[in-house]
PDB file of N, CA and C in Angstrom:
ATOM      1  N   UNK A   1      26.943 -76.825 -59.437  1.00  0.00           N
ATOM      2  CA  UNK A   1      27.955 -77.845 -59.352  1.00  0.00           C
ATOM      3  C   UNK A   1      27.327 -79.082 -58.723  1.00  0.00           C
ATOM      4  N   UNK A   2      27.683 -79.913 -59.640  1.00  0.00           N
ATOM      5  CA  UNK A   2      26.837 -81.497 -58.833  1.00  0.00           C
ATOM      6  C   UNK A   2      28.209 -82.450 -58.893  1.00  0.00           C
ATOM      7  N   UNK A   3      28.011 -82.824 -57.653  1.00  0.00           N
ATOM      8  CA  UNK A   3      29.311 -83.861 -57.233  1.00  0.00           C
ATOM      9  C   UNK A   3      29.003 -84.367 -56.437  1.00  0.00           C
ATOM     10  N   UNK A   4      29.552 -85.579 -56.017  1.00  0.00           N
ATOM     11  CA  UNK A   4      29.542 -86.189 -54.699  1.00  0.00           C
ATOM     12  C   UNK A   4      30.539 -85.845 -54.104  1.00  0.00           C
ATOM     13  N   UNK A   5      31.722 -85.813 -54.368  1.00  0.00           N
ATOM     14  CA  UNK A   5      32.786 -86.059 -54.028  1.00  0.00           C
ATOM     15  C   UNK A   5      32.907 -83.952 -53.452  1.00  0.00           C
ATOM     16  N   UNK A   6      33.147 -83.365 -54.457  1.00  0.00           N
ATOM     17  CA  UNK A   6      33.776 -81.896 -54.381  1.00  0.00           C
ATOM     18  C   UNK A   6      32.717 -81.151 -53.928  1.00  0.00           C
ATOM     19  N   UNK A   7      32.949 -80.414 -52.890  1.00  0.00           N
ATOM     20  CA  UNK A   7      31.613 -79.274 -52.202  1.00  0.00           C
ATOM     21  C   UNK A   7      31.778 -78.093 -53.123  1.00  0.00           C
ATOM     22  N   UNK A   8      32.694 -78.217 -52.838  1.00  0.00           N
ATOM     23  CA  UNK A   8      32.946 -76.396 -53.631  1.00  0.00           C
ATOM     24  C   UNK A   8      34.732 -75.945 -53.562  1.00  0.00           C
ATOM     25  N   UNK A   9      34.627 -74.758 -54.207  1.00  0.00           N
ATOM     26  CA  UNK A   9      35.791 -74.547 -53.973  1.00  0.00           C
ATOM     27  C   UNK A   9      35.882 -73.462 -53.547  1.00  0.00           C
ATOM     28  N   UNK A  10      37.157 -73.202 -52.254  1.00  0.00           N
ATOM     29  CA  UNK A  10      37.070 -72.076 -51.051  1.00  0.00           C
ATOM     30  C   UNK A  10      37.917 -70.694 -51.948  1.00  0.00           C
ATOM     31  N   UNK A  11      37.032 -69.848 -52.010  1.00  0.00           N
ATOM     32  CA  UNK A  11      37.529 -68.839 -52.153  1.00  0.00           C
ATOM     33  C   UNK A  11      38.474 -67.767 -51.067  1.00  0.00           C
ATOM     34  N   UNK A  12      39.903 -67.943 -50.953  1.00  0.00           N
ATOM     35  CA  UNK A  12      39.800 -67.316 -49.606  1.00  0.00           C
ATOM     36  C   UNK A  12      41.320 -65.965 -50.226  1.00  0.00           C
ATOM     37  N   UNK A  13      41.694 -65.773 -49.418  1.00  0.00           N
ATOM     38  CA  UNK A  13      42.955 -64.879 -49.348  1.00  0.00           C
ATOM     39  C   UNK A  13      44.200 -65.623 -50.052  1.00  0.00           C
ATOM     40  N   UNK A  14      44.114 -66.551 -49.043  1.00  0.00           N
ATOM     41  CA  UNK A  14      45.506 -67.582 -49.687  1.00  0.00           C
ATOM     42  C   UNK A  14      45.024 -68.246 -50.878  1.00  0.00           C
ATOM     43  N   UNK A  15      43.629 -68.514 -51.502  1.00  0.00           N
ATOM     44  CA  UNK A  15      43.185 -69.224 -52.166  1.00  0.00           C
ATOM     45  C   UNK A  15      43.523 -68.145 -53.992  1.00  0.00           C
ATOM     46  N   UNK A  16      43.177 -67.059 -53.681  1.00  0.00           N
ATOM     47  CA  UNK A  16      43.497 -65.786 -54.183  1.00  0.00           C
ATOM     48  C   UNK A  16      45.399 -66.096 -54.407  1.00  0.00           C
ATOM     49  N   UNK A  17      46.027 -66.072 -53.542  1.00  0.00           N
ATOM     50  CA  UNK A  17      47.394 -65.791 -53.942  1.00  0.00           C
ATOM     51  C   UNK A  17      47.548 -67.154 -54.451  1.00  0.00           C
ATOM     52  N   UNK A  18      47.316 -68.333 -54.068  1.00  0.00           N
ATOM     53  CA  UNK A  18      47.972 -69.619 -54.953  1.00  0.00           C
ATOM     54  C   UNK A  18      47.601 -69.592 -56.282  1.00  0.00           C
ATOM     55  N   UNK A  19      46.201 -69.015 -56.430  1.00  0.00           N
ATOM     56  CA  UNK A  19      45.746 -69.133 -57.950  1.00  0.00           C
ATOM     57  C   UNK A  19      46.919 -68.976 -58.893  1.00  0.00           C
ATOM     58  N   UNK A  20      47.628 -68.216 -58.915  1.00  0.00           N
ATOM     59  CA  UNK A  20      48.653 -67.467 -59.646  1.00  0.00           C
ATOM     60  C   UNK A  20      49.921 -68.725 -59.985  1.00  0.00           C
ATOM     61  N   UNK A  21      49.479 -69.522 -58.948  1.00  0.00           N
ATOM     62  CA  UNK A  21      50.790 -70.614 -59.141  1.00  0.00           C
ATOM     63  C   UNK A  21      49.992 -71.956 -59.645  1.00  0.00           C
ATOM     64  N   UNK A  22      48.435 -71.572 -60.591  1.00  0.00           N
ATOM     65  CA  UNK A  22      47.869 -72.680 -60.851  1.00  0.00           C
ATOM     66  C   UNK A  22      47.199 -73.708 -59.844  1.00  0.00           C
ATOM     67  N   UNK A  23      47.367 -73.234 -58.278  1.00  0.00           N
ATOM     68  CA  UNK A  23      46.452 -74.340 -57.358  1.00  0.00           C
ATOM     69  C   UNK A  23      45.469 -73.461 -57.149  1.00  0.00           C
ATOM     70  N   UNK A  24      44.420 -74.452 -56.612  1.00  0.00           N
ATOM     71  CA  UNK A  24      42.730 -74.214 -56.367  1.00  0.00           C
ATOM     72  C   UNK A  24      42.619 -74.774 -54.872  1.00  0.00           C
ATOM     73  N   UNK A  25      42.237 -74.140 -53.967  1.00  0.00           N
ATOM     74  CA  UNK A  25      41.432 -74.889 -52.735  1.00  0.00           C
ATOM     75  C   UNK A  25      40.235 -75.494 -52.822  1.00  0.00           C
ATOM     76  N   UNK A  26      39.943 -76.777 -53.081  1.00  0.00           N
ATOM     77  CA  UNK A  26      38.493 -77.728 -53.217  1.00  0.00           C
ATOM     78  C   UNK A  26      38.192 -77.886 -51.702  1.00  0.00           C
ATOM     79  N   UNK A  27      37.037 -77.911 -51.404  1.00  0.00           N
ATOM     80  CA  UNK A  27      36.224 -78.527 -50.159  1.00  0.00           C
ATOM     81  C   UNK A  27      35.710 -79.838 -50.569  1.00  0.00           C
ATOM     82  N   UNK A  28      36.213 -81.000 -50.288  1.00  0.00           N
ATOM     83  CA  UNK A  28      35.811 -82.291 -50.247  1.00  0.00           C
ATOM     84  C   UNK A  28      35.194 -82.978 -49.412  1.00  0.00           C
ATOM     85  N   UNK A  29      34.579 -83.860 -49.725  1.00  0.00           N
ATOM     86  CA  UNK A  29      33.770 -85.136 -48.604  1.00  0.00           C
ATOM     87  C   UNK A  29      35.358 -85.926 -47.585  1.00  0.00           C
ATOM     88  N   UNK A  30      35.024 -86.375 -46.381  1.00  0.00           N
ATOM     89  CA  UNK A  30      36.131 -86.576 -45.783  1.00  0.00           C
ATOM     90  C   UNK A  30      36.554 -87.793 -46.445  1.00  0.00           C
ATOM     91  N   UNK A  31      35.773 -88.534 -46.914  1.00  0.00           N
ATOM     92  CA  UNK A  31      35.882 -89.901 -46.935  1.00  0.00           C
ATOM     93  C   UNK A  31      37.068 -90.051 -48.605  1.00  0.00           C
ATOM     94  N   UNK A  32      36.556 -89.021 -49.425  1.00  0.00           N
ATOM     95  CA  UNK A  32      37.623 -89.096 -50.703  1.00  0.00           C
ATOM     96  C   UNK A  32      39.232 -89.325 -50.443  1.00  0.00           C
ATOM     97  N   UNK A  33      39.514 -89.840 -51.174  1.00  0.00           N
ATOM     98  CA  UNK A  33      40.879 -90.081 -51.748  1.00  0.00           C
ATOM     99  C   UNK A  33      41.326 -88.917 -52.829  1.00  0.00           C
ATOM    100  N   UNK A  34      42.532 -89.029 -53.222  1.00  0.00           N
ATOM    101  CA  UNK A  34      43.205 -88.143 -53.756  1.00  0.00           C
ATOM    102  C   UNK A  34      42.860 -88.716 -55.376  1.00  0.00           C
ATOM    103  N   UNK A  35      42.908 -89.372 -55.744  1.00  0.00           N
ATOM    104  CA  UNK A  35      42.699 -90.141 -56.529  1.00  0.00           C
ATOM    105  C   UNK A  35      41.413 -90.143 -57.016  1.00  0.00           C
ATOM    106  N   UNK A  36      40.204 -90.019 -55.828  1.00  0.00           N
ATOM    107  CA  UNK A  36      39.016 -89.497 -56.837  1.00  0.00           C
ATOM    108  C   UNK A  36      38.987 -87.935 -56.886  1.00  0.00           C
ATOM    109  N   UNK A  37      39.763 -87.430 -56.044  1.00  0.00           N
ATOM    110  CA  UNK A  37      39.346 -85.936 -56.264  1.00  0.00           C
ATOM    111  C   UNK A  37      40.081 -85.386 -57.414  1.00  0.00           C
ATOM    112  N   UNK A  38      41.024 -86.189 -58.134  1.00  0.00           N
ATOM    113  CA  UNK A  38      41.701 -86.057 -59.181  1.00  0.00           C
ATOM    114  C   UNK A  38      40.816 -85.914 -60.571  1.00  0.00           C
ATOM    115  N   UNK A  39      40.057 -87.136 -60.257  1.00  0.00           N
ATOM    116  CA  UNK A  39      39.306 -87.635 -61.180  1.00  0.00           C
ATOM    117  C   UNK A  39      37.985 -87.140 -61.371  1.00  0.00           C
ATOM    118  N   UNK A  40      37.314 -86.514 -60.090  1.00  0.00           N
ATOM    119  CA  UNK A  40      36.019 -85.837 -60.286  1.00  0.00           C
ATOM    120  C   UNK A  40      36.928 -83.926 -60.270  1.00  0.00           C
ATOM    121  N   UNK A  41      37.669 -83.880 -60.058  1.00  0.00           N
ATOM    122  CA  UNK A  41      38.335 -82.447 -60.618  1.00  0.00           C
ATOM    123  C   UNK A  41      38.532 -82.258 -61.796  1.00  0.00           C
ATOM    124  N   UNK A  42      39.022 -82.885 -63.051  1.00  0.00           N
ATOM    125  CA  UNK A  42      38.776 -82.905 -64.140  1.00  0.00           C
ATOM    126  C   UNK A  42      37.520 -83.298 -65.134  1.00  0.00           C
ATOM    127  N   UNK A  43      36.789 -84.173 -64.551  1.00  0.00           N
ATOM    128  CA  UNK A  43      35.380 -84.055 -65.263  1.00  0.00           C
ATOM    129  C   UNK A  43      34.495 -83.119 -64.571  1.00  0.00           C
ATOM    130  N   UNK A  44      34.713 -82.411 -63.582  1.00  0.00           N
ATOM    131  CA  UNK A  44      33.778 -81.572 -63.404  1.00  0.00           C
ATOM    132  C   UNK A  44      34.648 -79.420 -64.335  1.00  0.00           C
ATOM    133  N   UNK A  45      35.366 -79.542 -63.594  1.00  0.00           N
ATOM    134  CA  UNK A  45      36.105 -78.210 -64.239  1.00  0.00           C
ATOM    135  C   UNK A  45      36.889 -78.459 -65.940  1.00  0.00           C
ATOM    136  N   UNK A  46      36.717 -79.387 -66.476  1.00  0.00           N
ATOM    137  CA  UNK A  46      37.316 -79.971 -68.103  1.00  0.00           C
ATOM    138  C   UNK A  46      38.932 -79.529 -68.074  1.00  0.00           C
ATOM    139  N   UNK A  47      40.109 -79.630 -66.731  1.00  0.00           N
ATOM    140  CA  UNK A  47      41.178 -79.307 -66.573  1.00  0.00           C
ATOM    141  C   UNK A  47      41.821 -80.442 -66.330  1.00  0.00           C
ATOM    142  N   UNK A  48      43.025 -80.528 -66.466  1.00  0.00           N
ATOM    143  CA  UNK A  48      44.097 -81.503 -65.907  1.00  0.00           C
ATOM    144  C   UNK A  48      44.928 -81.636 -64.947  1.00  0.00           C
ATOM    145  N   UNK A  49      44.723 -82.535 -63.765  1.00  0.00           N
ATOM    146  CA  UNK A  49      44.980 -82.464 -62.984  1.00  0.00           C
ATOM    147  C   UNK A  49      46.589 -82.728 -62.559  1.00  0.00           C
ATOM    148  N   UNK A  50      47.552 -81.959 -62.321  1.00  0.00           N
ATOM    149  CA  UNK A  50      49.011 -82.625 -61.959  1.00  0.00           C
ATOM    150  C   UNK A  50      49.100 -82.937 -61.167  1.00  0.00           C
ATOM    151  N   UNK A  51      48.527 -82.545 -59.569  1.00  0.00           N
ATOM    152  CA  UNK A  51      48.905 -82.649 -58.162  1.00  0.00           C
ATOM    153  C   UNK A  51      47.533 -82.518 -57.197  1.00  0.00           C
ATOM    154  N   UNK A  52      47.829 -83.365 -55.969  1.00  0.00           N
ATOM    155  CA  UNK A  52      46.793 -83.179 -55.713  1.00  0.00           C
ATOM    156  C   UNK A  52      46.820 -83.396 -53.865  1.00  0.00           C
ATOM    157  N   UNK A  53      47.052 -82.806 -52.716  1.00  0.00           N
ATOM    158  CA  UNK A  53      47.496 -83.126 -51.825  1.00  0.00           C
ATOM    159  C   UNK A  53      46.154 -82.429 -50.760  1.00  0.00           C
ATOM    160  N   UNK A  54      46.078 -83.091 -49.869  1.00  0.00           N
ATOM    161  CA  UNK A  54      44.493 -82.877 -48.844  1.00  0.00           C
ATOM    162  C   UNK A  54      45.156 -82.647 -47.285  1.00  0.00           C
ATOM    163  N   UNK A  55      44.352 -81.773 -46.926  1.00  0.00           N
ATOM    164  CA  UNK A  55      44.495 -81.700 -45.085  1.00  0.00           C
ATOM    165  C   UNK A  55      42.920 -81.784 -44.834  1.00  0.00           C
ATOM    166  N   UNK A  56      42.974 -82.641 -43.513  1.00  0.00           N
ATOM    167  CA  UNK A  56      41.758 -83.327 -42.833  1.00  0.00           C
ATOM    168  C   UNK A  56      42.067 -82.013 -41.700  1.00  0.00           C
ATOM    169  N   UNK A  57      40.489 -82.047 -41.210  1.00  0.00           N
ATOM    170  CA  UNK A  57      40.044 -80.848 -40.356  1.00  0.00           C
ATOM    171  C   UNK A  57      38.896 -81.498 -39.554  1.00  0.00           C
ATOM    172  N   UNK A  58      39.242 -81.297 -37.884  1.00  0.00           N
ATOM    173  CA  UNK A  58      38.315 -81.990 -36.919  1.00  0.00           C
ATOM    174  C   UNK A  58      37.018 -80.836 -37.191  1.00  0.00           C
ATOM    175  N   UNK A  59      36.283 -81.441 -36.722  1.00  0.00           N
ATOM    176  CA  UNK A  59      34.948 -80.399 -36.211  1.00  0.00           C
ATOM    177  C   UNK A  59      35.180 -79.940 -34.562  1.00  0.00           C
ATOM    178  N   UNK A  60      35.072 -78.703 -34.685  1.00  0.00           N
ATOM    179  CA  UNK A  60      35.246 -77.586 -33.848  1.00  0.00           C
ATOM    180  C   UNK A  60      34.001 -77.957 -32.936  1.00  0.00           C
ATOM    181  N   UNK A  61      34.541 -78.074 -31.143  1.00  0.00           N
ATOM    182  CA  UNK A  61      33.266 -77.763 -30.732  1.00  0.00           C
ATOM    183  C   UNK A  61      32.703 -76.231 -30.485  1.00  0.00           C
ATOM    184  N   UNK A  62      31.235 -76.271 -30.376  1.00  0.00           N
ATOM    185  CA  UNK A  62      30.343 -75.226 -30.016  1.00  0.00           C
ATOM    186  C   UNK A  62      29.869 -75.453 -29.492  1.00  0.00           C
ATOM    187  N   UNK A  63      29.335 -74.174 -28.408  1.00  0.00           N
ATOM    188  CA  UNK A  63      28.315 -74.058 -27.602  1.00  0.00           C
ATOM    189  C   UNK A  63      26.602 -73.495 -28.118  1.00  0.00           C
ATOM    190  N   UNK A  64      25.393 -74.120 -28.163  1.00  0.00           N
ATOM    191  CA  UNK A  64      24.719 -73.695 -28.856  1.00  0.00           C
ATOM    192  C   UNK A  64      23.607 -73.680 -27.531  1.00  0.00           C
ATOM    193  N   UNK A  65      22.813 -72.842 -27.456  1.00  0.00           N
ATOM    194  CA  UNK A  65      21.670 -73.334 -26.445  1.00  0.00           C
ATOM    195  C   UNK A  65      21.417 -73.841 -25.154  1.00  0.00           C
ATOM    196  N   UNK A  66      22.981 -73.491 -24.968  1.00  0.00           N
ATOM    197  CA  UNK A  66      23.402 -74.538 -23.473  1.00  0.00           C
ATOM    198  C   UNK A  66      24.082 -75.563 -23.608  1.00  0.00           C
ATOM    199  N   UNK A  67      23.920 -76.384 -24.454  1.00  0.00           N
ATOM    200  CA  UNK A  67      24.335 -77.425 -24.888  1.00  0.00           C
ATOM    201  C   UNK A  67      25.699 -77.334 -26.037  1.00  0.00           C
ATOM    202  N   UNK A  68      27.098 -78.304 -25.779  1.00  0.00           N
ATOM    203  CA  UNK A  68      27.578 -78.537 -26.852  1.00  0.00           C
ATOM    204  C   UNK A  68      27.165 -79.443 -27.583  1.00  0.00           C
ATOM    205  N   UNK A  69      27.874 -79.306 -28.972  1.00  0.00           N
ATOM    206  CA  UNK A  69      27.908 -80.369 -30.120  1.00  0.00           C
ATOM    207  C   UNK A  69      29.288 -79.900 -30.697  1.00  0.00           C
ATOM    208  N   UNK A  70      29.599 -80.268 -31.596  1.00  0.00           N
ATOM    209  CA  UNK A  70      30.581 -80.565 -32.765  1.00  0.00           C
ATOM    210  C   UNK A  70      29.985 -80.413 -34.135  1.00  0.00           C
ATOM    211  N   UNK A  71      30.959 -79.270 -34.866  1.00  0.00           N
ATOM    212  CA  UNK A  71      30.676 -78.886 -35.880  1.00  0.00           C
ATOM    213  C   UNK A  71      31.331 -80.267 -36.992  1.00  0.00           C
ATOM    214  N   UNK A  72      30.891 -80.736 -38.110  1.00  0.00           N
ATOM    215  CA  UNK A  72      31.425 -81.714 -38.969  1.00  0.00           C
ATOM    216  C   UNK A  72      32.493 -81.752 -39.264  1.00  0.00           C
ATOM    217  N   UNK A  73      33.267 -83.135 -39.224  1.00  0.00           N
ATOM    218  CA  UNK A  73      34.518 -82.641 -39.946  1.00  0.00           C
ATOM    219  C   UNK A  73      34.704 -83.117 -41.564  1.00  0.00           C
ATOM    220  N   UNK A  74      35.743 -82.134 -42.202  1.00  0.00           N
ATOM    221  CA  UNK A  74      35.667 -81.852 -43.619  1.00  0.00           C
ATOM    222  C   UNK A  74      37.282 -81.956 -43.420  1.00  0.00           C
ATOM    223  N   UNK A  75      37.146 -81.647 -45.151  1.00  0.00           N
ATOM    224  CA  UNK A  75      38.796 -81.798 -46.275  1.00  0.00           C
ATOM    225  C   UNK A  75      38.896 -81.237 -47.223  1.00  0.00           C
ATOM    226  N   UNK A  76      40.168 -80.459 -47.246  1.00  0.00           N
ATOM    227  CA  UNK A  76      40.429 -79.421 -48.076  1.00  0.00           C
ATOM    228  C   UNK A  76      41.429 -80.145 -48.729  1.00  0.00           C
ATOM    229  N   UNK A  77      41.496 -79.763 -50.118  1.00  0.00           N
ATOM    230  CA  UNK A  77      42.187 -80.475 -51.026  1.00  0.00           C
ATOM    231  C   UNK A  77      42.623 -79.024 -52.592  1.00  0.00           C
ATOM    232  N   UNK A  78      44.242 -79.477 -52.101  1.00  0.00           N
ATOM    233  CA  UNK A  78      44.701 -78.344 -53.187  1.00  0.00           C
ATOM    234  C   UNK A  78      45.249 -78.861 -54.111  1.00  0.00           C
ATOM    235  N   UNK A  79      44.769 -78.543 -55.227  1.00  0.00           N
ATOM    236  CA  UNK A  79      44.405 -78.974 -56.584  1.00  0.00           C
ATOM    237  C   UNK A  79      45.585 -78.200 -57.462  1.00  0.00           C
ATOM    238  N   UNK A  80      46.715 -78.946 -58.185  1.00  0.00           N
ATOM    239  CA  UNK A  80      46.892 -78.257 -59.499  1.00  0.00           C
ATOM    240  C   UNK A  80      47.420 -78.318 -60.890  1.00  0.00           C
ATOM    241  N   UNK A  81      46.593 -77.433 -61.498  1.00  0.00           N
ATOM    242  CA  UNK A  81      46.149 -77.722 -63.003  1.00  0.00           C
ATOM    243  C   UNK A  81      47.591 -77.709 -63.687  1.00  0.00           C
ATOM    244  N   UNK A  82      47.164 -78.297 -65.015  1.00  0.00           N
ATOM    245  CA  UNK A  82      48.572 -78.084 -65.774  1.00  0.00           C
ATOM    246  C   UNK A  82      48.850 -76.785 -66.332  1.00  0.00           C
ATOM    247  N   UNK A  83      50.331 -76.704 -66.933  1.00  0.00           N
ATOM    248  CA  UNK A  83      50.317 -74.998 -67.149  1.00  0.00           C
ATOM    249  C   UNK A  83      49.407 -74.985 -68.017  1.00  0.00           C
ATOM    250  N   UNK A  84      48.839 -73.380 -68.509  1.00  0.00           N
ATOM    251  CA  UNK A  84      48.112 -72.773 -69.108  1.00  0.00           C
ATOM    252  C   UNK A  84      46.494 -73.218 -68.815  1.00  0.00           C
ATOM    253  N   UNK A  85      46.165 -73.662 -67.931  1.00  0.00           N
ATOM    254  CA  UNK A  85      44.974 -74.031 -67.740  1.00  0.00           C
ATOM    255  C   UNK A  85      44.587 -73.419 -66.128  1.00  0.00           C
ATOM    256  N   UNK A  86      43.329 -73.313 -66.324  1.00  0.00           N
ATOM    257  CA  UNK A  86      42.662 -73.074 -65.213  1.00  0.00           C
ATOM    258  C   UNK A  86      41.387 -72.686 -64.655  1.00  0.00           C
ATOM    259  N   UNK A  87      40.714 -73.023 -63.735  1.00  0.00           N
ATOM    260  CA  UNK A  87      39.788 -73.372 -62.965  1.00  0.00           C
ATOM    261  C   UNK A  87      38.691 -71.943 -62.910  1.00  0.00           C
ATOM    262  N   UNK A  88      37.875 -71.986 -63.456  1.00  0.00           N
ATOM    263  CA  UNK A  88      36.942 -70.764 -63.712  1.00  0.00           C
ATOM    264  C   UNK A  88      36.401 -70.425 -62.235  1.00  0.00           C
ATOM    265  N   UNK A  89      36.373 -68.985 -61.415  1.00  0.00           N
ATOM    266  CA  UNK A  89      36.123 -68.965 -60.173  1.00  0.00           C
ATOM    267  C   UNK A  89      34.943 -67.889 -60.881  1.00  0.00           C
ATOM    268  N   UNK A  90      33.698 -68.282 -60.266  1.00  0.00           N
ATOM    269  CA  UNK A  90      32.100 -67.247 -60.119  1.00  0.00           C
ATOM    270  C   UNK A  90      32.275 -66.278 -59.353  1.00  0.00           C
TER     271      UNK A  90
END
């Protein structure tokens, strides 16, 4: 998968039960809009996009070595297709 915009898409439990209702969990760059993730969601998966709504996520601190830092923060973005279509999961 080559994108700028879309990391991947989260395979998770809940990601598993929405499938069924046609949404996808995408991992996005923070900086996207809904609007490109619309737009790089359909030229990358060849689907149509109806909806498209994002939650922003701080970076978590950690303790590593003695020292903290802060893990990155990211955006999850749930995606969904029109009926009869859908998002091929590997």
């Amino acid at each position: 998968m080559s994108s700028q915009i879309i990391r991947g898409v989260r395979q998770t439990e809940k990601g598993a039960r929405i499938a069924r209702h046609r949404q996808y969990i995408l991992q996005v760059v923070p900086e996207a809009n809904k609007a490109q993730i619309k737009q790089e969601a359909e030229a990358l998966f060849q689907v149509s996009v109806v909806k498209v709504t994002t939650q922003n996520y701080d970076g978590k601190w950690r303790r590593l070595t003695g020292r903290w830092g802060r893990r990155p923060a990211w955006k999850k973005a749930f995606v969904t297709v029109a009926e009869g279509q859908k998002i091929e999961l590997k």
